[in-house]
C-alpha atoms as a PDB file:
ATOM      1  CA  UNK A   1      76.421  43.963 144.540  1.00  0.00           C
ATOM      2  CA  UNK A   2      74.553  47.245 143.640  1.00  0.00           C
ATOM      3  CA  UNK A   3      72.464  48.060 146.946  1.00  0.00           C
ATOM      4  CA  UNK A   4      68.435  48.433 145.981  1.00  0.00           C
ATOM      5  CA  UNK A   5      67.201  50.957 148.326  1.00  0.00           C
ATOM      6  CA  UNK A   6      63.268  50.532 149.071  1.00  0.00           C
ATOM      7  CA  UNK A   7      61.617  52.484 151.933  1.00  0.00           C
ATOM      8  CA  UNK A   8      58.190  51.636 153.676  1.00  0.00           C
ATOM      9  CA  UNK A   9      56.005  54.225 155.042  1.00  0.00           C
ATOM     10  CA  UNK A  10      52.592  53.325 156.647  1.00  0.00           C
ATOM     11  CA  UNK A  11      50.809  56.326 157.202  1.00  0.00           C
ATOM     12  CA  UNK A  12      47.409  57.040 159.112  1.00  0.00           C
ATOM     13  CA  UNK A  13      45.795  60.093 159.173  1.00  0.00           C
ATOM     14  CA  UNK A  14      49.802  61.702 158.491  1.00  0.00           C
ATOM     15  CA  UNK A  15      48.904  64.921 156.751  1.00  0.00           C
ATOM     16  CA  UNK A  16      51.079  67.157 158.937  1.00  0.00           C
ATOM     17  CA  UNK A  17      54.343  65.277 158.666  1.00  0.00           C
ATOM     18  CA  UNK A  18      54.412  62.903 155.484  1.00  0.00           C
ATOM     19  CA  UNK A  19      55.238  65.483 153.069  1.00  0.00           C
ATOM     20  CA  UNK A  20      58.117  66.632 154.882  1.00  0.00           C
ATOM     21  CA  UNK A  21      59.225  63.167 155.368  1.00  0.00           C
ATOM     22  CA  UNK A  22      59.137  62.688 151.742  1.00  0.00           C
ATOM     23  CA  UNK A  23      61.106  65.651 150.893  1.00  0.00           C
ATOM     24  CA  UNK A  24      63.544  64.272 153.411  1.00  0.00           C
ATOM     25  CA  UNK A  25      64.107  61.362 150.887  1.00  0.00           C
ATOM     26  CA  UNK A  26      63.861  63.582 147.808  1.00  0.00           C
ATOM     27  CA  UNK A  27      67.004  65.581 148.499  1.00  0.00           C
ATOM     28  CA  UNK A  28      69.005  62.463 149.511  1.00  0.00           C
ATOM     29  CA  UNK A  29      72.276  62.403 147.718  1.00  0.00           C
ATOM     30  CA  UNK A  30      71.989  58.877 146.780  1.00  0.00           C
ATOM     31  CA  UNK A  31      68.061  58.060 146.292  1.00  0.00           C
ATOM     32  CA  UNK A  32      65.479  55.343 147.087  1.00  0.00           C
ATOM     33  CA  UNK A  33      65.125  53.387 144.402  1.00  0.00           C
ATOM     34  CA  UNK A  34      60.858  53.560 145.142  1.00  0.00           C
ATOM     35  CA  UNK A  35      58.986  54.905 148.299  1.00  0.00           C
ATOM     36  CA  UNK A  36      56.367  52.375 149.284  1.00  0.00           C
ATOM     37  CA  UNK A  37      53.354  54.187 151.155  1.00  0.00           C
ATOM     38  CA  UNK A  38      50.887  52.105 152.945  1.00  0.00           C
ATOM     39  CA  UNK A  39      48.031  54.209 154.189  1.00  0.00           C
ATOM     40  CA  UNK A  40      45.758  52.487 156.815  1.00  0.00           C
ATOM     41  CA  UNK A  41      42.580  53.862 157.205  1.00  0.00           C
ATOM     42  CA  UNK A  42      42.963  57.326 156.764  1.00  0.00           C
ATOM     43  CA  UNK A  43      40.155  59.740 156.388  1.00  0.00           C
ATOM     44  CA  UNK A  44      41.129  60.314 153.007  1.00  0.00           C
ATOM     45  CA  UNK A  45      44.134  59.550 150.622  1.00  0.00           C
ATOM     46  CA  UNK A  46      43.650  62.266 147.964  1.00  0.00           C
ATOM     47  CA  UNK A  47      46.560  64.519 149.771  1.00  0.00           C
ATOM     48  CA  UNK A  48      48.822  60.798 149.193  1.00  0.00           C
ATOM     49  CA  UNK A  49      48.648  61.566 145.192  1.00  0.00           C
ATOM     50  CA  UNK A  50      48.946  65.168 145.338  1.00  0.00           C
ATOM     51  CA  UNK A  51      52.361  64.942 147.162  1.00  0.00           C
ATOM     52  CA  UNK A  52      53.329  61.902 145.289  1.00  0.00           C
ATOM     53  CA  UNK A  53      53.016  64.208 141.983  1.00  0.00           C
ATOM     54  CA  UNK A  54      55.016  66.793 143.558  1.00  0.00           C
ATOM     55  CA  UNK A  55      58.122  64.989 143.987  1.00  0.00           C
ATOM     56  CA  UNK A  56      59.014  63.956 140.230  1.00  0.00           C
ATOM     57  CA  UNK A  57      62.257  62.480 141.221  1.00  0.00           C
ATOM     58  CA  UNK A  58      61.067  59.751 143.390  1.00  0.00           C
ATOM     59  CA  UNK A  59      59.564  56.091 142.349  1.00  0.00           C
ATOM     60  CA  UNK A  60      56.449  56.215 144.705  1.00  0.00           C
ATOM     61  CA  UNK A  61      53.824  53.519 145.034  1.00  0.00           C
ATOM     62  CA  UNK A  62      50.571  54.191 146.803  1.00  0.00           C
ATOM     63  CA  UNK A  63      48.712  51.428 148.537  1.00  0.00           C
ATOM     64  CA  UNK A  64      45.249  52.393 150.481  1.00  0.00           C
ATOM     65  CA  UNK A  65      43.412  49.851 152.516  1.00  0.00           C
ATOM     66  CA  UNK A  66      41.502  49.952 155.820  1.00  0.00           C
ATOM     67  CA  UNK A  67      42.497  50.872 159.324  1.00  0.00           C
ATOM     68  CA  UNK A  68      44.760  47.245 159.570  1.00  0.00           C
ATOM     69  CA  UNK A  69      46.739  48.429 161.819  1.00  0.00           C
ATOM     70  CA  UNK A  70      50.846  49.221 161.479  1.00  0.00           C
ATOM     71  CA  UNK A  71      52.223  45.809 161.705  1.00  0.00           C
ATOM     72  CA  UNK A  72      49.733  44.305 158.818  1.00  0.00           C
ATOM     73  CA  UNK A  73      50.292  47.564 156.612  1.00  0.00           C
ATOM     74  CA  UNK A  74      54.096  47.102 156.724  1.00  0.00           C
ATOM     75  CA  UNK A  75      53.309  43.564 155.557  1.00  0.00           C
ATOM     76  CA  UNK A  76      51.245  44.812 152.954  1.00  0.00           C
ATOM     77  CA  UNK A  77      54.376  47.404 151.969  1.00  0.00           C
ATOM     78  CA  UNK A  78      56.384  44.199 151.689  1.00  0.00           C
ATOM     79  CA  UNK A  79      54.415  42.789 149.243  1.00  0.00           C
ATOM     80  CA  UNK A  80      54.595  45.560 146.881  1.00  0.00           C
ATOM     81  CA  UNK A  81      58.364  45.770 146.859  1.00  0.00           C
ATOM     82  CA  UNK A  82      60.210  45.112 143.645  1.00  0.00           C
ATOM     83  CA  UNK A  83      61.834  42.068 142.853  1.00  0.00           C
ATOM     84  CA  UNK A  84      64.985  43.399 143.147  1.00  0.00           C
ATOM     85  CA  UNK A  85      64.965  44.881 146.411  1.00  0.00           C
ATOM     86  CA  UNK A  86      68.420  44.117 148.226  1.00  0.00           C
ATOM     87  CA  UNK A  87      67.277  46.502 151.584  1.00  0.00           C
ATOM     88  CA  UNK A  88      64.626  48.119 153.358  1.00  0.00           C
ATOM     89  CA  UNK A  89      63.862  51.164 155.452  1.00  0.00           C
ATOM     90  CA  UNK A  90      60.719  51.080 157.343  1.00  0.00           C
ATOM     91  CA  UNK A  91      60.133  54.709 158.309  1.00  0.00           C
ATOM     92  CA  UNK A  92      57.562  56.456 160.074  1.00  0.00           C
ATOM     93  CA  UNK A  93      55.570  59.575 158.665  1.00  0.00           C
ATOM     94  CA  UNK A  94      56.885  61.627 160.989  1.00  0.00           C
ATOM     95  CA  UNK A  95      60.554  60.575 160.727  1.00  0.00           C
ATOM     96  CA  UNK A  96      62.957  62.911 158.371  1.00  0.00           C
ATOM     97  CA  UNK A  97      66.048  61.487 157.285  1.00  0.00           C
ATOM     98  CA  UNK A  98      69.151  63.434 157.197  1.00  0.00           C
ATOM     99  CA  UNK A  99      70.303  64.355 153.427  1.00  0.00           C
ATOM    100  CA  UNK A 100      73.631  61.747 153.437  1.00  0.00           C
ATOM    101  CA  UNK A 101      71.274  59.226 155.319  1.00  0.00           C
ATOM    102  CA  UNK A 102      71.227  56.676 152.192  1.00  0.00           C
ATOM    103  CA  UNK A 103      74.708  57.366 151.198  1.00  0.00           C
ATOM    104  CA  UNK A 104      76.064  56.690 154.397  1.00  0.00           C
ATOM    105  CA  UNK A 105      74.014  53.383 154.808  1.00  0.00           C
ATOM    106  CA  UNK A 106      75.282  52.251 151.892  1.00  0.00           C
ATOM    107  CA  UNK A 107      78.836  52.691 152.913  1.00  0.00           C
ATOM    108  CA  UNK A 108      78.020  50.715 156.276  1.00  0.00           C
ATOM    109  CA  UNK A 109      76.380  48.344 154.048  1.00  0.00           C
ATOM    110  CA  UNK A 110      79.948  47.389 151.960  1.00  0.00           C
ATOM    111  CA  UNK A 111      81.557  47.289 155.605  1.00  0.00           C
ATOM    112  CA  UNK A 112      79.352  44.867 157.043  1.00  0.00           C
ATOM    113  CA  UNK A 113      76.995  43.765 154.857  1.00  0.00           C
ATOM    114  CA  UNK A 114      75.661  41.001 156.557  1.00  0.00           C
ATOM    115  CA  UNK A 115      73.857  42.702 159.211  1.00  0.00           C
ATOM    116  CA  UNK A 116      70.716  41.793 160.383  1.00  0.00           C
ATOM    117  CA  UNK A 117      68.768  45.037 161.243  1.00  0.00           C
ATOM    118  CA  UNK A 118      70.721  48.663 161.292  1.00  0.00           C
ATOM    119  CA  UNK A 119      69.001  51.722 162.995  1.00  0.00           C
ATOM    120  CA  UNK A 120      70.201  55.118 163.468  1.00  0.00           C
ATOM    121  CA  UNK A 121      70.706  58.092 166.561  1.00  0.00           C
ATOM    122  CA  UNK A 122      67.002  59.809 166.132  1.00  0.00           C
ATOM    123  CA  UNK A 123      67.326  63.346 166.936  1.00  0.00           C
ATOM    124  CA  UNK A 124      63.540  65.223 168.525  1.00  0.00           C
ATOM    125  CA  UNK A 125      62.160  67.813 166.172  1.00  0.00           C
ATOM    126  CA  UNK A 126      59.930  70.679 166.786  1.00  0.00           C
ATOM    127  CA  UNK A 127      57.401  70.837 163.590  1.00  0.00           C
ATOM    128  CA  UNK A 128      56.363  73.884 164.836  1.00  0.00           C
ATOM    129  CA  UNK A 129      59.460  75.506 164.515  1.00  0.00           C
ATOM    130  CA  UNK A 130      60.858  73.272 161.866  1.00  0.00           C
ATOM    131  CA  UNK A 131      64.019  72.230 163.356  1.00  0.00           C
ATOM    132  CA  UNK A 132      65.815  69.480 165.586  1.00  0.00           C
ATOM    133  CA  UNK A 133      65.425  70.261 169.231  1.00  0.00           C
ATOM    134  CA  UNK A 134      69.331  68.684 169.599  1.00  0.00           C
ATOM    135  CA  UNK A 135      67.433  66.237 172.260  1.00  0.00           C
ATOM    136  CA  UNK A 136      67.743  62.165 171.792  1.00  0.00           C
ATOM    137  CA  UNK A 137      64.924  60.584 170.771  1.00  0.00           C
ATOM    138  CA  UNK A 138      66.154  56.977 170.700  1.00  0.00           C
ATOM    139  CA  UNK A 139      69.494  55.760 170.042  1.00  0.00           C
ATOM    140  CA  UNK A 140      67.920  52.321 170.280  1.00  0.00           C
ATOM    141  CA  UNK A 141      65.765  50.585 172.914  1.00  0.00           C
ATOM    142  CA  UNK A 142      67.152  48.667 175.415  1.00  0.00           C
ATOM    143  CA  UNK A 143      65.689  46.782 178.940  1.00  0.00           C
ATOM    144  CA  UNK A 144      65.996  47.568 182.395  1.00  0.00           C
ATOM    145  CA  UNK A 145      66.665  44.762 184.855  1.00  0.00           C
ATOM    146  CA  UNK A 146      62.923  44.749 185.713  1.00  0.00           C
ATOM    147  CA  UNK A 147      62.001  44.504 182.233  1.00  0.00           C
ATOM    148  CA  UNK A 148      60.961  47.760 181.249  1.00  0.00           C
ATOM    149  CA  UNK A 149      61.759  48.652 177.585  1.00  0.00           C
ATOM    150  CA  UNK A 150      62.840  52.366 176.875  1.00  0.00           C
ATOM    151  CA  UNK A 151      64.489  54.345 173.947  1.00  0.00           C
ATOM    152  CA  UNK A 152      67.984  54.789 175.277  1.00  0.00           C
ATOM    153  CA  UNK A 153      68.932  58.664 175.512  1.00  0.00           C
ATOM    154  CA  UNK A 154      65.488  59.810 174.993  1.00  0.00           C
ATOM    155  CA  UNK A 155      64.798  63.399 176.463  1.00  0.00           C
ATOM    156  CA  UNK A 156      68.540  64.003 176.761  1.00  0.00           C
ATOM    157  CA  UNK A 157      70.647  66.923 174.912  1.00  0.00           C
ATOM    158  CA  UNK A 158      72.907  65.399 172.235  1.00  0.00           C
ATOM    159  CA  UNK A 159      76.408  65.988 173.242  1.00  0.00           C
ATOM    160  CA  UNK A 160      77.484  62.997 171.805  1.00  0.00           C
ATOM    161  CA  UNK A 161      77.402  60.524 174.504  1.00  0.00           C
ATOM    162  CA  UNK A 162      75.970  57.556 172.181  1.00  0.00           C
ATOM    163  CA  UNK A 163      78.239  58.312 169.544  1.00  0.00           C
ATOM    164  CA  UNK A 164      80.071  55.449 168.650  1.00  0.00           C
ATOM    165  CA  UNK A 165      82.710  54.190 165.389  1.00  0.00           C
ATOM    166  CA  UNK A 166      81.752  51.064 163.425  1.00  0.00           C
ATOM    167  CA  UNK A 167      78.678  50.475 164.897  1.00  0.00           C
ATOM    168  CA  UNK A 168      76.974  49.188 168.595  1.00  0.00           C
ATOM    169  CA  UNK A 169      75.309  45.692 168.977  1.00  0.00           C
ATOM    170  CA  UNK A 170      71.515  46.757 170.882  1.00  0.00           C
ATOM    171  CA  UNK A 171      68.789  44.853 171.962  1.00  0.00           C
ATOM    172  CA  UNK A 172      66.218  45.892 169.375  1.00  0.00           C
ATOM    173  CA  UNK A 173      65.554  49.213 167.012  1.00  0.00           C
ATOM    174  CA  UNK A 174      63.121  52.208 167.571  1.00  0.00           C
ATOM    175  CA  UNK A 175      60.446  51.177 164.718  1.00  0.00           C
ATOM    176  CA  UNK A 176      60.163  54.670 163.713  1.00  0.00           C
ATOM    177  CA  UNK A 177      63.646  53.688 161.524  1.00  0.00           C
ATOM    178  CA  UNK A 178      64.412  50.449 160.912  1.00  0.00           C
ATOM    179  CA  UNK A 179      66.723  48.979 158.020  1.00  0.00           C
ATOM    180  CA  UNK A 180      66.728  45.558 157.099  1.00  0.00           C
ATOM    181  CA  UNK A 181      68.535  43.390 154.642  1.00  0.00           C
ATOM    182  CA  UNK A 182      65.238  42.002 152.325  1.00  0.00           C
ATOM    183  CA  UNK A 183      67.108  38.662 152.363  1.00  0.00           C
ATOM    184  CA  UNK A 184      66.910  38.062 156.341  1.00  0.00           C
ATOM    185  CA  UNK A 185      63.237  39.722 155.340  1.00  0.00           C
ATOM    186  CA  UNK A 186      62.477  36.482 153.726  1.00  0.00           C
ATOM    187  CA  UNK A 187      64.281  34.169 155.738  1.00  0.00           C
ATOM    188  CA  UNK A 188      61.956  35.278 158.450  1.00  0.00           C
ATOM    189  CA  UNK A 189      58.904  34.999 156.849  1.00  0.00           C
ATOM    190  CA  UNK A 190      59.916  32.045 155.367  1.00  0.00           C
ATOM    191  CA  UNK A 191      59.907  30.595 158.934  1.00  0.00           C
ATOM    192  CA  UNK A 192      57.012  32.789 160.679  1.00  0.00           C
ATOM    193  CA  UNK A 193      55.207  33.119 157.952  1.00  0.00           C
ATOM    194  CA  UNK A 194      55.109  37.191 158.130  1.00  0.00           C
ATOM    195  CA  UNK A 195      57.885  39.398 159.506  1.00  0.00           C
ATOM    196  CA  UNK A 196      55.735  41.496 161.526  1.00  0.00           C
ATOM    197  CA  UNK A 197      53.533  39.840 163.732  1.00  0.00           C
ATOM    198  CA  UNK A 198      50.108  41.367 162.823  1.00  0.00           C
ATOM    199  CA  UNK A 199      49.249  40.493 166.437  1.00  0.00           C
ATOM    200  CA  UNK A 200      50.721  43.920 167.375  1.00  0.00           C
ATOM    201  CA  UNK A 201      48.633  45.945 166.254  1.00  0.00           C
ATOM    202  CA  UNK A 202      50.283  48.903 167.325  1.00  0.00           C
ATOM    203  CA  UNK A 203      52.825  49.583 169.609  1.00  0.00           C
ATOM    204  CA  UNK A 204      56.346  47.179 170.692  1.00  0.00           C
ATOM    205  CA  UNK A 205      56.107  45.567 167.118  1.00  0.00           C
ATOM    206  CA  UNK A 206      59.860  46.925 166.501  1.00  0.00           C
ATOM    207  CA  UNK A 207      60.992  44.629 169.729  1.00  0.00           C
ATOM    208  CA  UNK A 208      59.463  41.907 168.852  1.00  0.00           C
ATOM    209  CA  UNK A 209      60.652  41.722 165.397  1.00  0.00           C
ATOM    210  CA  UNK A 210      63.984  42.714 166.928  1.00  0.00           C
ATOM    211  CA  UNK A 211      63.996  40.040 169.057  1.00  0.00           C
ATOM    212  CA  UNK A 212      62.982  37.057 166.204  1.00  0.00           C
ATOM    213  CA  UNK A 213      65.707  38.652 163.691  1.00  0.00           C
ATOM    214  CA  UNK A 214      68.210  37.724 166.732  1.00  0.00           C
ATOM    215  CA  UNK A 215      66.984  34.708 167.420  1.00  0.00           C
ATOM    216  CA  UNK A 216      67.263  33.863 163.910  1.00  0.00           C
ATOM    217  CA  UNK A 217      71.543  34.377 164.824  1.00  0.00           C
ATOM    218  CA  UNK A 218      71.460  38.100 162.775  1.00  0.00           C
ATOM    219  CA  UNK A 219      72.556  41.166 165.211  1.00  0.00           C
ATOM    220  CA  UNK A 220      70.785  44.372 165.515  1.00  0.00           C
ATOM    221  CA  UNK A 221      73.045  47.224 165.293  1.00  0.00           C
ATOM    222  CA  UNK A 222      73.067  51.018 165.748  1.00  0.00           C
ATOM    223  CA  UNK A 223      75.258  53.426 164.064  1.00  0.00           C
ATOM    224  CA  UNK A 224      75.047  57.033 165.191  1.00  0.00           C
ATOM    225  CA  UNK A 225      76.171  58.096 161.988  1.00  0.00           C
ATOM    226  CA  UNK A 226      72.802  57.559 160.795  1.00  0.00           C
ATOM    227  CA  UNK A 227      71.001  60.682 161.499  1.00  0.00           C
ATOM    228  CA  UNK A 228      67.283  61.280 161.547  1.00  0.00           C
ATOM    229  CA  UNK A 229      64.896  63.585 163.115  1.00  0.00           C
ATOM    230  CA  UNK A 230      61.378  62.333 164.742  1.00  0.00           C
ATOM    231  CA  UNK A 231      58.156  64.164 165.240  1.00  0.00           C
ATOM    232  CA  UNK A 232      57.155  61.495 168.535  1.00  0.00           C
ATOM    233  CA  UNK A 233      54.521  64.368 170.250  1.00  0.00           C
ATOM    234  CA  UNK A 234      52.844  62.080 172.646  1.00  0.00           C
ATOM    235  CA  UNK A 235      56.048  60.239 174.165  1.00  0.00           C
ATOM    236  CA  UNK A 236      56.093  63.983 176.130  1.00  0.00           C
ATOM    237  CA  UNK A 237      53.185  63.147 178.241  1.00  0.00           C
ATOM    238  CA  UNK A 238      52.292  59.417 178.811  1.00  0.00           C
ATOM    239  CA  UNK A 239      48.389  60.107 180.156  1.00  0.00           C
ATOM    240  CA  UNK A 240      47.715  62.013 177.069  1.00  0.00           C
ATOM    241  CA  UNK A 241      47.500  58.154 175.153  1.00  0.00           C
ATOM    242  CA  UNK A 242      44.229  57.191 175.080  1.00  0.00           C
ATOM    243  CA  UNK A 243      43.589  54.353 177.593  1.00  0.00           C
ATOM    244  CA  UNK A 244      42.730  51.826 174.753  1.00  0.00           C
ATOM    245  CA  UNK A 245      46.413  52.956 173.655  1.00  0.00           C
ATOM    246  CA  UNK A 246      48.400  52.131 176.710  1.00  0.00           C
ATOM    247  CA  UNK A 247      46.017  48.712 176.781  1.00  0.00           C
ATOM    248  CA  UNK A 248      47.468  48.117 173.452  1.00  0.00           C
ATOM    249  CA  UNK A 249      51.447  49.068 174.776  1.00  0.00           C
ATOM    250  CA  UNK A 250      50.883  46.602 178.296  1.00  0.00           C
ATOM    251  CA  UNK A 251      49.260  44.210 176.887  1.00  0.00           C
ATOM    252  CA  UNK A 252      52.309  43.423 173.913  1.00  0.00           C
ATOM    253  CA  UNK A 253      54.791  43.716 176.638  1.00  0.00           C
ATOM    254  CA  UNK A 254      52.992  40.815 178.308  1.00  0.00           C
ATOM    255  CA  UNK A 255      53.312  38.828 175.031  1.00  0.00           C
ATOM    256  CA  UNK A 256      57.152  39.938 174.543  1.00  0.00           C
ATOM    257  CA  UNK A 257      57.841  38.500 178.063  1.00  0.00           C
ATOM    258  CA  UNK A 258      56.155  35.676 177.676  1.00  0.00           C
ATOM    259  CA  UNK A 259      57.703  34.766 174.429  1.00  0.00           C
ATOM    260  CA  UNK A 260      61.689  35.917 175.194  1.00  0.00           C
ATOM    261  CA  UNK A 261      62.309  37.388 178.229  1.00  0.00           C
ATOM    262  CA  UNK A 262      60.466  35.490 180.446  1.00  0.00           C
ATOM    263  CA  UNK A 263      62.497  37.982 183.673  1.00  0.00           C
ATOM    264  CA  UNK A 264      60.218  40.673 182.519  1.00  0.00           C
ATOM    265  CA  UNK A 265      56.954  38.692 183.184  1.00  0.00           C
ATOM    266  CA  UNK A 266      56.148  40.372 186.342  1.00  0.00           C
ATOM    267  CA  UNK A 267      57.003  44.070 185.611  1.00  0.00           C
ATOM    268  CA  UNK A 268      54.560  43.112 181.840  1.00  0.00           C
ATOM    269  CA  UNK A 269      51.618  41.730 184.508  1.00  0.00           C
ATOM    270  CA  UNK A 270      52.140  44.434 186.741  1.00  0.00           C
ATOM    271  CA  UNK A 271      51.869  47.108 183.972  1.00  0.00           C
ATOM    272  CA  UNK A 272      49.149  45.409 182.243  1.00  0.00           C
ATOM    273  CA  UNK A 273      46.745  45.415 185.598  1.00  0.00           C
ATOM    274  CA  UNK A 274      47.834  49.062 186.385  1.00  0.00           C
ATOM    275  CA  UNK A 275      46.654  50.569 183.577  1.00  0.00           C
ATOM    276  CA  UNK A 276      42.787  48.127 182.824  1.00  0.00           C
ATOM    277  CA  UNK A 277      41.979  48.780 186.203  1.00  0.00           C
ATOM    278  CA  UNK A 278      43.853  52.161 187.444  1.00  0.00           C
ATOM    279  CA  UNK A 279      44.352  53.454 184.008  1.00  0.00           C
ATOM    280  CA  UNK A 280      47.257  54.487 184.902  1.00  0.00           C
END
């Protein structure tokens, strides 16, 4: 089967990173066959058409609604995607694929192409300086005993210690790049009735989606040979989130916990009542 390669991009106020992330998927040596961009509630979308027209060689639709949140505009992006749609990357703004990015996935893709979810090694990059930091940003996210959820590698130089051949079974994928098989896509929604829950409306979405697509029987894998590069700025300093933002992150642990990892409950509560009353 011929792979049809759509990618979903929900952007929000993404000025200083979309166009790059475009150009990443311009100069792929196999391309999308259409770029999706959901834009919620950004001050203004003009700068959307004016890069869209730019890139000639890529099948862009533009989609602009109100600030819904990221969960509800990926939705939204799935509802726009073509009929023949065989796979989907959901990427963020501020994520640049590598140039052999597509044409690698589709070689994984022949190998095991019943995969649930596939995400990639994300490298740190310095927009400032245009270039990869060579420090892990996620090489997926995995769970502490306790219950905390973190991006596994993140903050440490890339020597290679998460490389791995033919691909790693993880507990879920860093949302900023996720791949997904459109059929398992609607199997899910078929069931749930969406495939992200539009209850997150930021933040921990990516586990919780991980977690139904496993529950569903599909694996989640990672394969470092999937390169990428993300912009994630804040993830440096925790207190610079804005309290309502860190409400957002405890509370959806709390649900998580509740719903499939019922160990965590305690460390989600604890979080939860550390940061509404000690904002911390």
């Amino acid at each position: 089967m011929i792979e049809k390669i759509s990618v979903i991009i929900v952007t929000h106020n993404s000025q200083a990173f979309l166009k790059k992330s475009l150009a990443s998927l311009a100069c792929q040596a196999a391309l999308p066959n259409e770029v999706i961009i959901v834009d919620s509630g950004s001050d203004d979308c003009a700068y959307l058409h004016k890069i869209s027209d730019e890139l000639k060689n890529l099948k862009i639709k533009i989609k602009c609604c109100d600030n819904v949140g990221f969960a509800k505009a990926n939705n939204i992006g799935i509802k726009l995607l073509s009929k023949d749609s065989t796979r989907v990357i959901f990427l963020n703004p501020d994520c640049f694929l590598h140039h052999n990015f597509i044409s690698i996935l589709i070689n994984i893709i022949k190998k095991k192409p019943g995969v649930g979810l596939i995400t990639g090694k994300l490298e740190a990059y310095d927009l400032s300086i245009d270039c990869s930091t060579g420090v892990l940003d996620s090489t997926g996210i995995f769970q502490t005993h306790l219950g905390r959820w973190y991006d596994r590698g993140q903050g440490e130089i890339d020597y290679g210690q998460f490389d791995v051949s033919n691909g790693q079974i993880i507990p879920a994928a860093c949302g900023a790049l996720m791949v997904c098989q459109k059929n398992v896509i609607d199997e899910i929604i078929k069931k749930d009735n969406y495939f992200f829950n539009e209850d997150f409306f930021m933040y921990k979405e990516d586990i919780e989606i991980s977690l139904r697509i496993q529950k569903s029987g599909r694996d989640i894998l990672y394969f470092s040979e999937l390169l990428a590069y993300h912009c994630r700025g804040w993830r440096k300093h925790r207190k610079l989130m804005p309290r309502w933002a860190r409400l957002f992150s405890a509370r959806n642990d709390l649900i998580i916990a509740f719903k499939f990892r019922q160990r965590a409950f305690l460390f989600a509560c604890l979080k939860y009542l550390l940061v509404l009353i000690f904002d911390i």
